[in-house]
PDB file of N, CA and C in Angstrom:
ATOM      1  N   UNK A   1      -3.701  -2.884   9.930  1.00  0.00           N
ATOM      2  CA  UNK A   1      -3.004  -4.137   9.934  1.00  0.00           C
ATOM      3  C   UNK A   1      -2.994  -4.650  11.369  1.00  0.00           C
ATOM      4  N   UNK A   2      -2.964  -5.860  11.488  1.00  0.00           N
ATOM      5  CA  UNK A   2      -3.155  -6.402  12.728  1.00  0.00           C
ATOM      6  C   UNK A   2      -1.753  -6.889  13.283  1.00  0.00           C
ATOM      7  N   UNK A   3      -1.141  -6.921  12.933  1.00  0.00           N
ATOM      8  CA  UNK A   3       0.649  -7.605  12.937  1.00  0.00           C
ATOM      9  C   UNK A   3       1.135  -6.779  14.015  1.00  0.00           C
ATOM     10  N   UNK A   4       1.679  -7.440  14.934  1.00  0.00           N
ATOM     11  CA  UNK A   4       2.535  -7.202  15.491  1.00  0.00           C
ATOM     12  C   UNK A   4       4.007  -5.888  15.623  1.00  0.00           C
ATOM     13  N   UNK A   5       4.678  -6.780  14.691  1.00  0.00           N
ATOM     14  CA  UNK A   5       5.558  -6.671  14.031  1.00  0.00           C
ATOM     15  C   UNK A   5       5.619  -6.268  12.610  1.00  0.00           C
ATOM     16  N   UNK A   6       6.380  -5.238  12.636  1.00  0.00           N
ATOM     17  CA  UNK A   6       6.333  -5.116  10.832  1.00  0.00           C
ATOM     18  C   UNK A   6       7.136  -6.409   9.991  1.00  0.00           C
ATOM     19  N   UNK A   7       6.453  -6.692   9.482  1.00  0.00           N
ATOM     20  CA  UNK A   7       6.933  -7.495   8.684  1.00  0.00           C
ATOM     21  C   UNK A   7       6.933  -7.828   7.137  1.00  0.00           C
ATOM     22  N   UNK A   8       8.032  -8.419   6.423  1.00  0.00           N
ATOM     23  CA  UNK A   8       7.765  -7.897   4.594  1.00  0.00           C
ATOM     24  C   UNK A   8       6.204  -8.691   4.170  1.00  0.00           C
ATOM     25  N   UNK A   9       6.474  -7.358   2.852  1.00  0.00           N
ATOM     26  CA  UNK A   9       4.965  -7.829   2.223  1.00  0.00           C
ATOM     27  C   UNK A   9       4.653  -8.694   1.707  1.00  0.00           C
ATOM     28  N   UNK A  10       3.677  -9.635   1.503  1.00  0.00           N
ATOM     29  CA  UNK A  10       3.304 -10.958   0.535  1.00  0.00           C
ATOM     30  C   UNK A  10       3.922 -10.953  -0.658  1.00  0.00           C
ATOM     31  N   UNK A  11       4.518 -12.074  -0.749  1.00  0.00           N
ATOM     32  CA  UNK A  11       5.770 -12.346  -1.752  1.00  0.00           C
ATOM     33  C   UNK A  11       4.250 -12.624  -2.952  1.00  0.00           C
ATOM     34  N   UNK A  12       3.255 -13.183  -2.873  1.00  0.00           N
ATOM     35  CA  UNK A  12       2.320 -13.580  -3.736  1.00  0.00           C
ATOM     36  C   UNK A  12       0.922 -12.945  -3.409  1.00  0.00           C
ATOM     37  N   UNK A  13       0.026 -13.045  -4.417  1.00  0.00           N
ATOM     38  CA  UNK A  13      -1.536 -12.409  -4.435  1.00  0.00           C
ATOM     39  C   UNK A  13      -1.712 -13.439  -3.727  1.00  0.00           C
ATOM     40  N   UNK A  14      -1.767 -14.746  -3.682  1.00  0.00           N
ATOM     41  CA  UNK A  14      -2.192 -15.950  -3.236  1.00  0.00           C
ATOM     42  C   UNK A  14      -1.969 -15.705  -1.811  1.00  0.00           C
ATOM     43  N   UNK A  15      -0.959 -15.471  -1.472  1.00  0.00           N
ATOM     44  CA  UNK A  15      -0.264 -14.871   0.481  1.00  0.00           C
ATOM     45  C   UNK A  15      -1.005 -13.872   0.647  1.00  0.00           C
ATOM     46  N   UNK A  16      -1.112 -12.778  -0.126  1.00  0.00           N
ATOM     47  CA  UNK A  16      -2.524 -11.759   0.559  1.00  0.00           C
ATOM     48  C   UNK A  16      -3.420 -12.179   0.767  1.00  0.00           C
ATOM     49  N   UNK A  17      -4.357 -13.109  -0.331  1.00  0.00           N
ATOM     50  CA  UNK A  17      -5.327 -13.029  -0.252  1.00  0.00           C
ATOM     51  C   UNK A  17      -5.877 -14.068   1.215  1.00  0.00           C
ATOM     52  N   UNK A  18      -4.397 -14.840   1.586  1.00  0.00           N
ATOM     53  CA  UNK A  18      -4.566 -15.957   2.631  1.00  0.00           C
ATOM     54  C   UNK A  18      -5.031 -14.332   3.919  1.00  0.00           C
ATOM     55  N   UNK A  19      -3.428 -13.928   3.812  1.00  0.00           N
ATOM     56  CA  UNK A  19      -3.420 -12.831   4.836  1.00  0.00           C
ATOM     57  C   UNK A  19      -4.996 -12.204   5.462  1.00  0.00           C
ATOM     58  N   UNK A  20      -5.736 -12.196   4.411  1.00  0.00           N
ATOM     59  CA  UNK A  20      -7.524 -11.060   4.766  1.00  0.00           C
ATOM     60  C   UNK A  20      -7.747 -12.505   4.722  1.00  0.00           C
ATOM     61  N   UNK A  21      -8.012 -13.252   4.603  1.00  0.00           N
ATOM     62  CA  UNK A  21      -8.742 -14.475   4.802  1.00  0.00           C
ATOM     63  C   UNK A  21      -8.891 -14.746   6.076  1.00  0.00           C
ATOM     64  N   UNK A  22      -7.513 -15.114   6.868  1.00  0.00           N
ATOM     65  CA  UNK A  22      -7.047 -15.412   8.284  1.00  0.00           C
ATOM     66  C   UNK A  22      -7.273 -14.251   9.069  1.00  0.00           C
ATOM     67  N   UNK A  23      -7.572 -12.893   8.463  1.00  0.00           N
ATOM     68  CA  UNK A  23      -8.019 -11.526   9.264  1.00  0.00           C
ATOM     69  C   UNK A  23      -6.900 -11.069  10.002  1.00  0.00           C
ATOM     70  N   UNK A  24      -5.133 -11.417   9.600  1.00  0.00           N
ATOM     71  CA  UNK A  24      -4.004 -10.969   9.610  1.00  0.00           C
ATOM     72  C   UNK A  24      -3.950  -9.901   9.097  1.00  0.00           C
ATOM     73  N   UNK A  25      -4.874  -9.169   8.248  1.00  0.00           N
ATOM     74  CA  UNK A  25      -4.681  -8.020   7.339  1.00  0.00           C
ATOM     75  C   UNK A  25      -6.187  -7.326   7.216  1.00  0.00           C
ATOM     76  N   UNK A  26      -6.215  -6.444   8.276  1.00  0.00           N
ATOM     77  CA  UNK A  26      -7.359  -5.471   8.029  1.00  0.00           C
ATOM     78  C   UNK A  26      -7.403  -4.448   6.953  1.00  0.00           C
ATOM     79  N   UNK A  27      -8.702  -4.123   6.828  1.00  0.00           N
ATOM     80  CA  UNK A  27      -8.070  -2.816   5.841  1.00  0.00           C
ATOM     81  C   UNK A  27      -9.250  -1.598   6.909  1.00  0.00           C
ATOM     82  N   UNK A  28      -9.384  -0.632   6.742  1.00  0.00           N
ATOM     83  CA  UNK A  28     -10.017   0.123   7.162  1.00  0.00           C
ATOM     84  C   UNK A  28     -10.738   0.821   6.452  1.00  0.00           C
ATOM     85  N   UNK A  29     -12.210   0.862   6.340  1.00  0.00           N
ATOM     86  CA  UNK A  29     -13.241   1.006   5.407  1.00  0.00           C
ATOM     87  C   UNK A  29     -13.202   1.707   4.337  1.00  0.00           C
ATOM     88  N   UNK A  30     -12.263   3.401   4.225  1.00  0.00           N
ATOM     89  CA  UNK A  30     -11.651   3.588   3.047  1.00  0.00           C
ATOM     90  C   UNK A  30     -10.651   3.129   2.217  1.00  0.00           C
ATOM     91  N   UNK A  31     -10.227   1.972   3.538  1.00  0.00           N
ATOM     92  CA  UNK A  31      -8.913   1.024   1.900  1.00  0.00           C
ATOM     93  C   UNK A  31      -9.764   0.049   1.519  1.00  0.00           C
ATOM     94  N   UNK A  32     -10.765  -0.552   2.238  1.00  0.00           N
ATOM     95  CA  UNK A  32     -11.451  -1.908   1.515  1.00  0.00           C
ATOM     96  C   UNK A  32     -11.771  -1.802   0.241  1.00  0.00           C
ATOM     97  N   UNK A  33     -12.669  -0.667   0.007  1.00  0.00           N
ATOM     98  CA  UNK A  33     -13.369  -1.248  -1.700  1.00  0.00           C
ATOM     99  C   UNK A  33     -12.195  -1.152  -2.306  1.00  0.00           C
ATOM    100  N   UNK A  34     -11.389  -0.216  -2.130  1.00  0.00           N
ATOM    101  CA  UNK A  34      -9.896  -0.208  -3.235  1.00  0.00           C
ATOM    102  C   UNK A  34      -9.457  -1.511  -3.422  1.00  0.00           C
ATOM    103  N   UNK A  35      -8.990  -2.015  -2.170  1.00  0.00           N
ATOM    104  CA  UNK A  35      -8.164  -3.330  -2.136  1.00  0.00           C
ATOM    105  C   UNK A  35      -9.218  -4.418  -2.535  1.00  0.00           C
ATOM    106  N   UNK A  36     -10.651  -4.464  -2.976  1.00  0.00           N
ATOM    107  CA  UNK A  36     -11.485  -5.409  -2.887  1.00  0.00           C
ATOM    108  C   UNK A  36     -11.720  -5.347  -4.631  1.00  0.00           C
ATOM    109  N   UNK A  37     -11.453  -3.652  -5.378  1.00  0.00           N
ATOM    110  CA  UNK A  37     -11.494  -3.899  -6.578  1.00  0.00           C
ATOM    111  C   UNK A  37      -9.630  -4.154  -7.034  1.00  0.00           C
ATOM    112  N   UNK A  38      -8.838  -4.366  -6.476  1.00  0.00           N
ATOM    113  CA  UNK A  38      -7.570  -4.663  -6.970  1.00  0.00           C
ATOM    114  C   UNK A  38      -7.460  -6.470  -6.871  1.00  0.00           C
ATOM    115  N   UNK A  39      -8.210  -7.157  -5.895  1.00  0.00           N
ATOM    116  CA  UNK A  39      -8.283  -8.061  -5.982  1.00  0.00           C
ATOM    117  C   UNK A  39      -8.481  -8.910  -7.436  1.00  0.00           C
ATOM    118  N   UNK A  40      -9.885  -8.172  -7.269  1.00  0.00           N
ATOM    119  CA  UNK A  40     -11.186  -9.075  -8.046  1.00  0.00           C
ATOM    120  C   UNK A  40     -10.386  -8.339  -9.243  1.00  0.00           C
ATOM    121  N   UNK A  41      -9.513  -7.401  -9.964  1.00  0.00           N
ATOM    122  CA  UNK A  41      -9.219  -7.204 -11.406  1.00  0.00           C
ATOM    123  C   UNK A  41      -7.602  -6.826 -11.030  1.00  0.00           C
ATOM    124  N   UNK A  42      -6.815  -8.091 -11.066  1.00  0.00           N
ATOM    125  CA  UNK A  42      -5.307  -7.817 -10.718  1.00  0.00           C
ATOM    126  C   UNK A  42      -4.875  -6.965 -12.315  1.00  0.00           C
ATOM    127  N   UNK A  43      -5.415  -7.331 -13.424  1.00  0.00           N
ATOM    128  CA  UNK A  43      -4.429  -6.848 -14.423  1.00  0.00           C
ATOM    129  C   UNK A  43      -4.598  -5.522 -14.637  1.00  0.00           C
ATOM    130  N   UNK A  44      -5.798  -4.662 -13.601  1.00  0.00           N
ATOM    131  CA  UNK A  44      -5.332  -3.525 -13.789  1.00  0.00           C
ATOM    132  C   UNK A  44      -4.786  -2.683 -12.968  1.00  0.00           C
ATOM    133  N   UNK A  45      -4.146  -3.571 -11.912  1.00  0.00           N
ATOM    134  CA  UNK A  45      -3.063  -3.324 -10.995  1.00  0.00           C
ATOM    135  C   UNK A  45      -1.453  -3.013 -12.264  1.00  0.00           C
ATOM    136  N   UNK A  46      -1.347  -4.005 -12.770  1.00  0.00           N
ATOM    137  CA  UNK A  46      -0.450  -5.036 -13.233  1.00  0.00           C
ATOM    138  C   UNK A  46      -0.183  -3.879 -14.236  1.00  0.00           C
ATOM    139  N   UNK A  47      -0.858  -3.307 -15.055  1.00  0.00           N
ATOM    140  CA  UNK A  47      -0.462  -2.797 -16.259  1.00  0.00           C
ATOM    141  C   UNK A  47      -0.996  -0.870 -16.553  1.00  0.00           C
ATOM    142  N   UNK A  48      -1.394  -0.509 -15.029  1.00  0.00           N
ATOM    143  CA  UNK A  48      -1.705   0.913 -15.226  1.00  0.00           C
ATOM    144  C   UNK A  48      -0.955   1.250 -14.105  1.00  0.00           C
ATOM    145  N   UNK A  49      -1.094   2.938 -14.051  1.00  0.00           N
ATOM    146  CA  UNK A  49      -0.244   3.601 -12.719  1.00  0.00           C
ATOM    147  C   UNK A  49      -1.254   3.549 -11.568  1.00  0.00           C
ATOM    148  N   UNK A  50      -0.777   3.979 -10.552  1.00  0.00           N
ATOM    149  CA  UNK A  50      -1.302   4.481  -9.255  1.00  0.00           C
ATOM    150  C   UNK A  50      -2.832   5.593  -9.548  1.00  0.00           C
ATOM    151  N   UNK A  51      -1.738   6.395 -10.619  1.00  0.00           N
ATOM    152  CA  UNK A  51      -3.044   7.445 -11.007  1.00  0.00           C
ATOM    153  C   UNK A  51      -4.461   6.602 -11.819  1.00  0.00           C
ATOM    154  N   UNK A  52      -3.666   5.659 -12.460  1.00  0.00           N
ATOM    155  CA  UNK A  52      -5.296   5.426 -13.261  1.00  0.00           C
ATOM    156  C   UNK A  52      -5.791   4.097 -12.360  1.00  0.00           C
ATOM    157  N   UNK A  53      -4.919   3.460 -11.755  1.00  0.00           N
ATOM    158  CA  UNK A  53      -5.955   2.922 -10.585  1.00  0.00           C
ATOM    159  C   UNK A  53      -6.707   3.698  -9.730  1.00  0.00           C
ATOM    160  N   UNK A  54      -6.468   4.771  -9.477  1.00  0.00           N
ATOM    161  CA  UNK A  54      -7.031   5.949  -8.277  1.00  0.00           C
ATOM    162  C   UNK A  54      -8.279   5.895  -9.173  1.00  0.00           C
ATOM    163  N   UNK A  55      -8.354   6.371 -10.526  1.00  0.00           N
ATOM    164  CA  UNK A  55      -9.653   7.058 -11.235  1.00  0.00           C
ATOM    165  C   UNK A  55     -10.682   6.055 -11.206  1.00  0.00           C
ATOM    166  N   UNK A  56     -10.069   4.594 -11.432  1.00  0.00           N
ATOM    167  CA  UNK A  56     -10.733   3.615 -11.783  1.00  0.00           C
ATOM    168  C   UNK A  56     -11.480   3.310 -10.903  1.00  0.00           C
ATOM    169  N   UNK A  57     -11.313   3.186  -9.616  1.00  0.00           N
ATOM    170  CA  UNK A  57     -11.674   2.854  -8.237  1.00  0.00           C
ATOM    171  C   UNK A  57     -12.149   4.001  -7.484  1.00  0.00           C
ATOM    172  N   UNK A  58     -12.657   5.442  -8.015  1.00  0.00           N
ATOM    173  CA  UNK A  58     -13.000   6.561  -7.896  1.00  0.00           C
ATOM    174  C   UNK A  58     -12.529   6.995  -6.342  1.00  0.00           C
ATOM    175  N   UNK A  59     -11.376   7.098  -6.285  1.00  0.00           N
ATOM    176  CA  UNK A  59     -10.188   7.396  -4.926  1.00  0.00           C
ATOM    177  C   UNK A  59      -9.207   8.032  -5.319  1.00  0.00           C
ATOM    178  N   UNK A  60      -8.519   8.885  -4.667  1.00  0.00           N
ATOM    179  CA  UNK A  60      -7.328  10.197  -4.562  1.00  0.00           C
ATOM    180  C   UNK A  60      -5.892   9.238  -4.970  1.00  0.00           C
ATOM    181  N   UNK A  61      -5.577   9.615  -5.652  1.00  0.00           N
ATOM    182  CA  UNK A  61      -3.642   8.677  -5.876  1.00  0.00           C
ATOM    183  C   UNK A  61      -3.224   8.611  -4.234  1.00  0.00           C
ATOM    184  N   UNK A  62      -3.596   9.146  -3.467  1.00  0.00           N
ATOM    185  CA  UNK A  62      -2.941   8.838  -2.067  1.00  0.00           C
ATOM    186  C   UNK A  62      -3.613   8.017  -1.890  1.00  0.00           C
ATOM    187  N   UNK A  63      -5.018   7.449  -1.743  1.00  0.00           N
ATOM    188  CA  UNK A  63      -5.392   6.470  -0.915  1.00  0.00           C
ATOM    189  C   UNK A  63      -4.521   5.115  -1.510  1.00  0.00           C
ATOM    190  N   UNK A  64      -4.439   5.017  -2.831  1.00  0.00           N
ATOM    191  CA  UNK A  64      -4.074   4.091  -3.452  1.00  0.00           C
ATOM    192  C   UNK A  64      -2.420   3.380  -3.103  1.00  0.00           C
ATOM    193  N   UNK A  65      -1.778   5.070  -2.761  1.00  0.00           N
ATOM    194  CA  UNK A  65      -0.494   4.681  -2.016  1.00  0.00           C
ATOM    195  C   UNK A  65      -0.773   4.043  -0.695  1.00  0.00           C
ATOM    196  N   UNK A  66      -1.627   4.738  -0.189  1.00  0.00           N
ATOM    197  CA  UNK A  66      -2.166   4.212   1.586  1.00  0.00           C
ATOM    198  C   UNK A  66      -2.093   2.479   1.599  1.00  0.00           C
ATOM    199  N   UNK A  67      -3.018   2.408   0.758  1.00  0.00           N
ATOM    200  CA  UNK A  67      -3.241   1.129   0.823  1.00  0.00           C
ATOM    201  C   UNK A  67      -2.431   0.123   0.333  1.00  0.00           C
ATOM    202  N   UNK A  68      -1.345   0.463  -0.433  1.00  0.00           N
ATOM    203  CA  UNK A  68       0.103  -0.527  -1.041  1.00  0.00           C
ATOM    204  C   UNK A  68       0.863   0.116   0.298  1.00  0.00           C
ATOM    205  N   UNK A  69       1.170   0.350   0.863  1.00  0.00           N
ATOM    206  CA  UNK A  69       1.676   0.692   2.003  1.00  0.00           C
ATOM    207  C   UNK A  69       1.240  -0.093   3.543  1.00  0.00           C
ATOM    208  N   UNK A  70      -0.560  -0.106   3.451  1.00  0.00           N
ATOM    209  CA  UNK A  70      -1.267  -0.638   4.277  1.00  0.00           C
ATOM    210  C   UNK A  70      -0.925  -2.281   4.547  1.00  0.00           C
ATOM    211  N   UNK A  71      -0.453  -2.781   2.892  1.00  0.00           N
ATOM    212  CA  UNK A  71      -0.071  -4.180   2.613  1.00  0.00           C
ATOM    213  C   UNK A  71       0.917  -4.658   3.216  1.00  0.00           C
ATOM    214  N   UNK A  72       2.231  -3.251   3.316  1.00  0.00           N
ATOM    215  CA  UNK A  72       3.715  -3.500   3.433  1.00  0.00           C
ATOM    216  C   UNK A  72       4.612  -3.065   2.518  1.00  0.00           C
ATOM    217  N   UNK A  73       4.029  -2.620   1.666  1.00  0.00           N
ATOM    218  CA  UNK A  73       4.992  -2.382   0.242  1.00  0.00           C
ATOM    219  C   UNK A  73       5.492  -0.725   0.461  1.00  0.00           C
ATOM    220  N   UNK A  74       6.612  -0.533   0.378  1.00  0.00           N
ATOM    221  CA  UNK A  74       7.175   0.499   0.158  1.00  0.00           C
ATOM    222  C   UNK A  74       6.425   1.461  -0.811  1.00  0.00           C
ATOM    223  N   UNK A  75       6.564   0.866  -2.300  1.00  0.00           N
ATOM    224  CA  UNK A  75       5.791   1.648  -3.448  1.00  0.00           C
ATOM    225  C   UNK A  75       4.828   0.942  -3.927  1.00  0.00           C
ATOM    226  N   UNK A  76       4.113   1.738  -4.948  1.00  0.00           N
ATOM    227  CA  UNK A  76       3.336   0.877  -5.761  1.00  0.00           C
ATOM    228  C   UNK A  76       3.739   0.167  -7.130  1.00  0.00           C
ATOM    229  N   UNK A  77       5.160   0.633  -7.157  1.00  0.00           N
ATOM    230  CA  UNK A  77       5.936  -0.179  -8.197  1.00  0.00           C
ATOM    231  C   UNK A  77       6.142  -1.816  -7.134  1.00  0.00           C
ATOM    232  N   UNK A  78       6.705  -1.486  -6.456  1.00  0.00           N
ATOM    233  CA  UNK A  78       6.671  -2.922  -5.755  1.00  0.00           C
ATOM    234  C   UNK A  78       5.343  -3.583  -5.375  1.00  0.00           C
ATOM    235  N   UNK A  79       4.122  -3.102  -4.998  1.00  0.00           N
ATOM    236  CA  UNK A  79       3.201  -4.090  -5.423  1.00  0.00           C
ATOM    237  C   UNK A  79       2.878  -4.383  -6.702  1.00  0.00           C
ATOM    238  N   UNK A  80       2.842  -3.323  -7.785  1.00  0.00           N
ATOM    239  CA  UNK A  80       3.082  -3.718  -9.007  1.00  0.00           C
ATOM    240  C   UNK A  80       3.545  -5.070  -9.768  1.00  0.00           C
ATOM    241  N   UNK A  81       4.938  -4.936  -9.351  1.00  0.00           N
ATOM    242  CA  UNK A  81       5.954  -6.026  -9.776  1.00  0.00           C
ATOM    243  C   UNK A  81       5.389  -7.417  -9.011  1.00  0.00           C
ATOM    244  N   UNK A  82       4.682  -7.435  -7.989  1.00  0.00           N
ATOM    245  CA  UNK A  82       4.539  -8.862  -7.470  1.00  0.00           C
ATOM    246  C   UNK A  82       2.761  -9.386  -8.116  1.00  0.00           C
ATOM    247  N   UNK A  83       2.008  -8.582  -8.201  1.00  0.00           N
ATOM    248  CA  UNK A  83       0.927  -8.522  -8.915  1.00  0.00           C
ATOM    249  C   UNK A  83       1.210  -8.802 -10.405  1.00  0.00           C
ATOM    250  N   UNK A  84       2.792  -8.945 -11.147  1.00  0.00           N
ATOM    251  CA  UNK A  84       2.566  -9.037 -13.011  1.00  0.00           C
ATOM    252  C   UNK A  84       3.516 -10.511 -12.188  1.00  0.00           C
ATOM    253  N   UNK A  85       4.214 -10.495 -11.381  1.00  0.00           N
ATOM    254  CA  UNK A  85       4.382 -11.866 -11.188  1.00  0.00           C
ATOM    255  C   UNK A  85       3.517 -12.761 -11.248  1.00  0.00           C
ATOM    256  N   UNK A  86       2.246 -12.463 -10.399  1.00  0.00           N
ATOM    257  CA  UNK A  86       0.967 -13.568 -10.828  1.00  0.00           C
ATOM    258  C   UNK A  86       0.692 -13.468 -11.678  1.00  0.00           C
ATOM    259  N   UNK A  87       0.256 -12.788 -12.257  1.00  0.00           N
ATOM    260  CA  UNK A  87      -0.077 -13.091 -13.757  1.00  0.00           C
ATOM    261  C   UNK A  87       0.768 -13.690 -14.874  1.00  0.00           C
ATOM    262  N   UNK A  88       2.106 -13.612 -14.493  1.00  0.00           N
ATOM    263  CA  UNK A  88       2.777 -14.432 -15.810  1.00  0.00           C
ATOM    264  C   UNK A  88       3.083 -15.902 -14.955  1.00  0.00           C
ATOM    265  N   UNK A  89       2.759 -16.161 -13.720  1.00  0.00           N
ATOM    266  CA  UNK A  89       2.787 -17.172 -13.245  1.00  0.00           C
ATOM    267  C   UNK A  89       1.489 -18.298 -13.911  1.00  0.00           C
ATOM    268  N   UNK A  90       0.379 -17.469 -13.847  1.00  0.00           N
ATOM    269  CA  UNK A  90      -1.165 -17.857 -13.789  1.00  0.00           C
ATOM    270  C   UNK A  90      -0.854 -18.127 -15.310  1.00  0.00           C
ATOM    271  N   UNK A  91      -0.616 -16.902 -16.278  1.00  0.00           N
ATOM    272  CA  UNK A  91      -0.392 -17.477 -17.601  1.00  0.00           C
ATOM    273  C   UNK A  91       0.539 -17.784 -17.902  1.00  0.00           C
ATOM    274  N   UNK A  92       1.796 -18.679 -17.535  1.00  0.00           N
ATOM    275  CA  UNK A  92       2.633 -19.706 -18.094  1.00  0.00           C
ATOM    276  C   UNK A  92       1.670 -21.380 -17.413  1.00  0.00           C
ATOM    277  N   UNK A  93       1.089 -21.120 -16.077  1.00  0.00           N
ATOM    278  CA  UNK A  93       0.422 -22.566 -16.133  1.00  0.00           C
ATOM    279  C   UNK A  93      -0.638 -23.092 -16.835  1.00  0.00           C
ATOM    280  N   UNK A  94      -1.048 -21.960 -17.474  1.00  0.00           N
ATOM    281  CA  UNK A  94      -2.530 -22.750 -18.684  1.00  0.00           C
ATOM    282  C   UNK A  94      -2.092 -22.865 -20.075  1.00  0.00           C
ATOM    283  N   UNK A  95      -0.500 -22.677 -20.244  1.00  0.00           N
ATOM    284  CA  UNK A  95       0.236 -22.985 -22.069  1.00  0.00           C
ATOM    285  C   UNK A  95       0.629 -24.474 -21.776  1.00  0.00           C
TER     286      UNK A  95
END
């Protein structure tokens, strides 16, 4: 992470994804592909554990903590919870 200061984690996917955009948010070559396949497929952030994201993304349940940590997030329940926020955000605006 490039920050300064610790500071809280992206209230939105939309604020992360600004965050690596603006290069406010490095990842370091074993968190990238993780964080690059959590991007590109949020709902299986959203609706599996730590463990079956680890398998999915063929990485150790720690890196997976590393890297929700790497973000700012305490747990991966709390990136969790802000990741099913977008999605019921994303699907209440197309009803």
């Amino acid at each position: 992470m490039l920050r300064d200061q610790p500071s809280p984690p992206p209230s939105t996917l939309h604020e992360l994804k600004c965050l690596i955009a603006r290069r406010q948010l490095v990842f370091p070559i074993g968190l990238e592909g993780v964080a690059r396949e959590i991007l590109e497929r949020p709902e299986m952030t959203a609706f599996e554990s730590a463990a079956a994201v680890a398998r999915r993304c063929r990485v150790s349940q720690t890196t997976v903590h590393r890297l929700v940590r790497h973000i700012g997030f305490h747990t991966f329940g709390e990136f969790r919870a802000m990741i099913r926020e977008h999605l019921r955000r994303t699907a209440a605006s197309h009803c």
